[in-house]
C-alpha atoms as a PDB file:
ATOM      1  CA  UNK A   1      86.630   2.868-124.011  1.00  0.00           C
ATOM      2  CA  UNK A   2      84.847   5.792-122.812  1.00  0.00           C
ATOM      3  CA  UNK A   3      86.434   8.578-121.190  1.00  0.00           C
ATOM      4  CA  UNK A   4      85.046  10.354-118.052  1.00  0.00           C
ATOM      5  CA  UNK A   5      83.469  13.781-118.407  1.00  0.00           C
ATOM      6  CA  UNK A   6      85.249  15.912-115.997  1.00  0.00           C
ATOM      7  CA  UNK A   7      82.010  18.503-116.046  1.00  0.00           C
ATOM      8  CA  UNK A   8      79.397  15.632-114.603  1.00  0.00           C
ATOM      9  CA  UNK A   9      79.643  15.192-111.289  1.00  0.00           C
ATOM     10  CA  UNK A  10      79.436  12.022-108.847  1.00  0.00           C
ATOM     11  CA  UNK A  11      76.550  11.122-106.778  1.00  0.00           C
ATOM     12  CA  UNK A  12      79.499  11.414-104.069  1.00  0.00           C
ATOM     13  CA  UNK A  13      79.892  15.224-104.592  1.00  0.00           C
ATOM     14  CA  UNK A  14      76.661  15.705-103.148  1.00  0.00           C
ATOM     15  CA  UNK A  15      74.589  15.018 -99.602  1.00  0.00           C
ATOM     16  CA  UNK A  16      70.448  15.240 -98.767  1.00  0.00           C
ATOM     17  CA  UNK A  17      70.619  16.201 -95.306  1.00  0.00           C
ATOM     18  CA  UNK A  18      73.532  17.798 -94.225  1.00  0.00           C
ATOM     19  CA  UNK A  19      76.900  18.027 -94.601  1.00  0.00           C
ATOM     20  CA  UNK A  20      78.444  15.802 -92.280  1.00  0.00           C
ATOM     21  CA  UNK A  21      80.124  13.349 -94.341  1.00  0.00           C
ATOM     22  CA  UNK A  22      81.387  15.752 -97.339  1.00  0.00           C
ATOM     23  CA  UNK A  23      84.438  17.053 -95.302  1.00  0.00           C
ATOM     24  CA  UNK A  24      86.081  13.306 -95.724  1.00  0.00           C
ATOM     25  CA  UNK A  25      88.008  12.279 -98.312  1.00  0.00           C
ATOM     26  CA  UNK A  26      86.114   9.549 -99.240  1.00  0.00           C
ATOM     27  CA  UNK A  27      82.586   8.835 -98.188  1.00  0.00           C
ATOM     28  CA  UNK A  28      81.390   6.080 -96.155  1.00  0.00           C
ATOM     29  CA  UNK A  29      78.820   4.952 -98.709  1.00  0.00           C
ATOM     30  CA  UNK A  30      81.513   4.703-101.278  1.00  0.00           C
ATOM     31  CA  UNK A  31      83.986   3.079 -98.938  1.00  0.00           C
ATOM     32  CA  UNK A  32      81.596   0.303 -98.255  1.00  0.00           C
ATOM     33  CA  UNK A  33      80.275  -0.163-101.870  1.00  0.00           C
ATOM     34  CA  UNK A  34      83.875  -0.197-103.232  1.00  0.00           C
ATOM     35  CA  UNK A  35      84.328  -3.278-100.625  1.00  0.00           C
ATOM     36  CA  UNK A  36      81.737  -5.042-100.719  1.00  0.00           C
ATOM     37  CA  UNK A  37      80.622  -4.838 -97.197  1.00  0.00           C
ATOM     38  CA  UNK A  38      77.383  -6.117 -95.072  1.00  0.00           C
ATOM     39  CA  UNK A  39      75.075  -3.429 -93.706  1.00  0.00           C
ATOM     40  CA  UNK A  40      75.907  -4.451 -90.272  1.00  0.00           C
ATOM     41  CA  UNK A  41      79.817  -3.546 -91.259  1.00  0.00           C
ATOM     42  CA  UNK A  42      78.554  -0.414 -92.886  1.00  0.00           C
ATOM     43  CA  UNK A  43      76.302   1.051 -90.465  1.00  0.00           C
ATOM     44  CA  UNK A  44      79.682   0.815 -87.839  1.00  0.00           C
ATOM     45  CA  UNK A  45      81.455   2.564 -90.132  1.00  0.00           C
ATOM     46  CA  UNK A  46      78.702   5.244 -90.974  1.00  0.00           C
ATOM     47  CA  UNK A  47      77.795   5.671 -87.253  1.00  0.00           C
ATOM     48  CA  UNK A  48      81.741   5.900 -85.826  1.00  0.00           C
ATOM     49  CA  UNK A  49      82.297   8.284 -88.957  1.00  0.00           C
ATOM     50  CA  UNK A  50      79.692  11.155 -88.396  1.00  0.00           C
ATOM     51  CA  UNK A  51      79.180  11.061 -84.291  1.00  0.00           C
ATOM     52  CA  UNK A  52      81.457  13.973 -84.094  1.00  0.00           C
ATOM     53  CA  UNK A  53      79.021  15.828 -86.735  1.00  0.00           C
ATOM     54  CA  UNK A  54      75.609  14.286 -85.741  1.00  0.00           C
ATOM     55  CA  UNK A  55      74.237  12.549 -82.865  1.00  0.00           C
ATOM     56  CA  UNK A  56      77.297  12.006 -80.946  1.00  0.00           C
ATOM     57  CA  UNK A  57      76.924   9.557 -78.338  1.00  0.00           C
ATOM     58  CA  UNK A  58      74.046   8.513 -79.171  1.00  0.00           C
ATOM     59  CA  UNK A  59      75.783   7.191 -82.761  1.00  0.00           C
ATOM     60  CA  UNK A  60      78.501   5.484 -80.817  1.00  0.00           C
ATOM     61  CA  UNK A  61      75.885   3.585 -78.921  1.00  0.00           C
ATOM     62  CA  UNK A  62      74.419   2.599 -82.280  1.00  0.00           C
ATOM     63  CA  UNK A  63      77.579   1.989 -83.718  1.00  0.00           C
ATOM     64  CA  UNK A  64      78.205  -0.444 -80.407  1.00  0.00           C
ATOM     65  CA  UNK A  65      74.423  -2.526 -81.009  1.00  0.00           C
ATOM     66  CA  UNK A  66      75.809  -2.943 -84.576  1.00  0.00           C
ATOM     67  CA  UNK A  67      78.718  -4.514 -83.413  1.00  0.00           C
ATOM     68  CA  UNK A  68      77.229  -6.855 -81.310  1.00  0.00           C
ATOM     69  CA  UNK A  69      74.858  -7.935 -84.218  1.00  0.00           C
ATOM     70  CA  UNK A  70      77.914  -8.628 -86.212  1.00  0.00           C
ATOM     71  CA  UNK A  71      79.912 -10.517 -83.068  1.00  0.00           C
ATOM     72  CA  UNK A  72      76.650 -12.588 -82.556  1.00  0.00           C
ATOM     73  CA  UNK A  73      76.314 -13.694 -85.988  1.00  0.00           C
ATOM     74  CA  UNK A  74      79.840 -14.378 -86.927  1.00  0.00           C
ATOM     75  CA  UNK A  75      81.473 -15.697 -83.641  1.00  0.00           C
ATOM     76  CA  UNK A  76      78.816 -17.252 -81.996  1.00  0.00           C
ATOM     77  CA  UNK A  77      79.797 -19.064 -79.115  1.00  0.00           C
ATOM     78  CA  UNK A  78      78.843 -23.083 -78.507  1.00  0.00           C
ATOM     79  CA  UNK A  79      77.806 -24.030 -75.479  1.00  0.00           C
ATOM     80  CA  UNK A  80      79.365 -26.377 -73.441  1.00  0.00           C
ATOM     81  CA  UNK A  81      77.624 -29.130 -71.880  1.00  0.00           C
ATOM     82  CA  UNK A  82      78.348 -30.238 -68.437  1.00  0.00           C
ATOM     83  CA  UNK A  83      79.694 -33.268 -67.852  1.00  0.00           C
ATOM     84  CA  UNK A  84      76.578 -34.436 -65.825  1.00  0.00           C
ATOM     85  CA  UNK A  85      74.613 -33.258 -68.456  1.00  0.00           C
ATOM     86  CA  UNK A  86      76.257 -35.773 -71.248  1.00  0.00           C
ATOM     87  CA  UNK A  87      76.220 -38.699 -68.675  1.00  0.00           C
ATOM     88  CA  UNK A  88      71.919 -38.053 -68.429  1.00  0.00           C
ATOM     89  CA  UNK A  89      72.321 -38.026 -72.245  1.00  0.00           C
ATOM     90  CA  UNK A  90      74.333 -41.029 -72.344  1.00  0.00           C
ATOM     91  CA  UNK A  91      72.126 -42.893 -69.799  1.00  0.00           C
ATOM     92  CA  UNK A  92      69.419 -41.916 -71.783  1.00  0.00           C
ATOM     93  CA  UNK A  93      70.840 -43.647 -75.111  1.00  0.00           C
ATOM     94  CA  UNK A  94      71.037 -40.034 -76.798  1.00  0.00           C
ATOM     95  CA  UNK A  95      74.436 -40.487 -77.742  1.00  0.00           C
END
């Protein structure tokens, strides 16, 4: 088994483009790789994460679109047909 060498450091340690996400304990990027999550999951969390830091509002508002993405593929709703509209059918011989 190989031990870790305390002197390299992780990718984590580090950010290209400011600083915004180096204050938390663990980073988002890391958070979502350790779980396994779907970009649509991981762009909520990266967006709700650095607002304060970055873009404010306007990150919530993307955080929000992702959210939607995630509610319309997951718990799409089925539509209901009238009752009129499954008597045509039935008339019809669709049924």
């Amino acid at each position: 088994m190989k031990k870790k060498d305390s002197n390299l450091s992780s990718s984590y340690d580090k950010q290209i483009g400011g600083s915004h996400y180096l204050k938390y304990k663990i980073q988002p990027s890391k958070f979502v790789i350790e779980n396994k999550l779907l970009f649509p999951e991981a762009s909520v969390i990266k967006y709700i994460v650095r607002h304060q830091d970055k873009d404010g509002k306007k990150d919530l508002l993307k955080a929000i679109h992702f959210i939607e993405m995630i509610i319309e593929r997951d718990y799409k709703e089925i539509k209901q047909e009238s009752w009129v509209e499954g008597f045509r059918k039935w008339k019809r011989g669709i049924l």
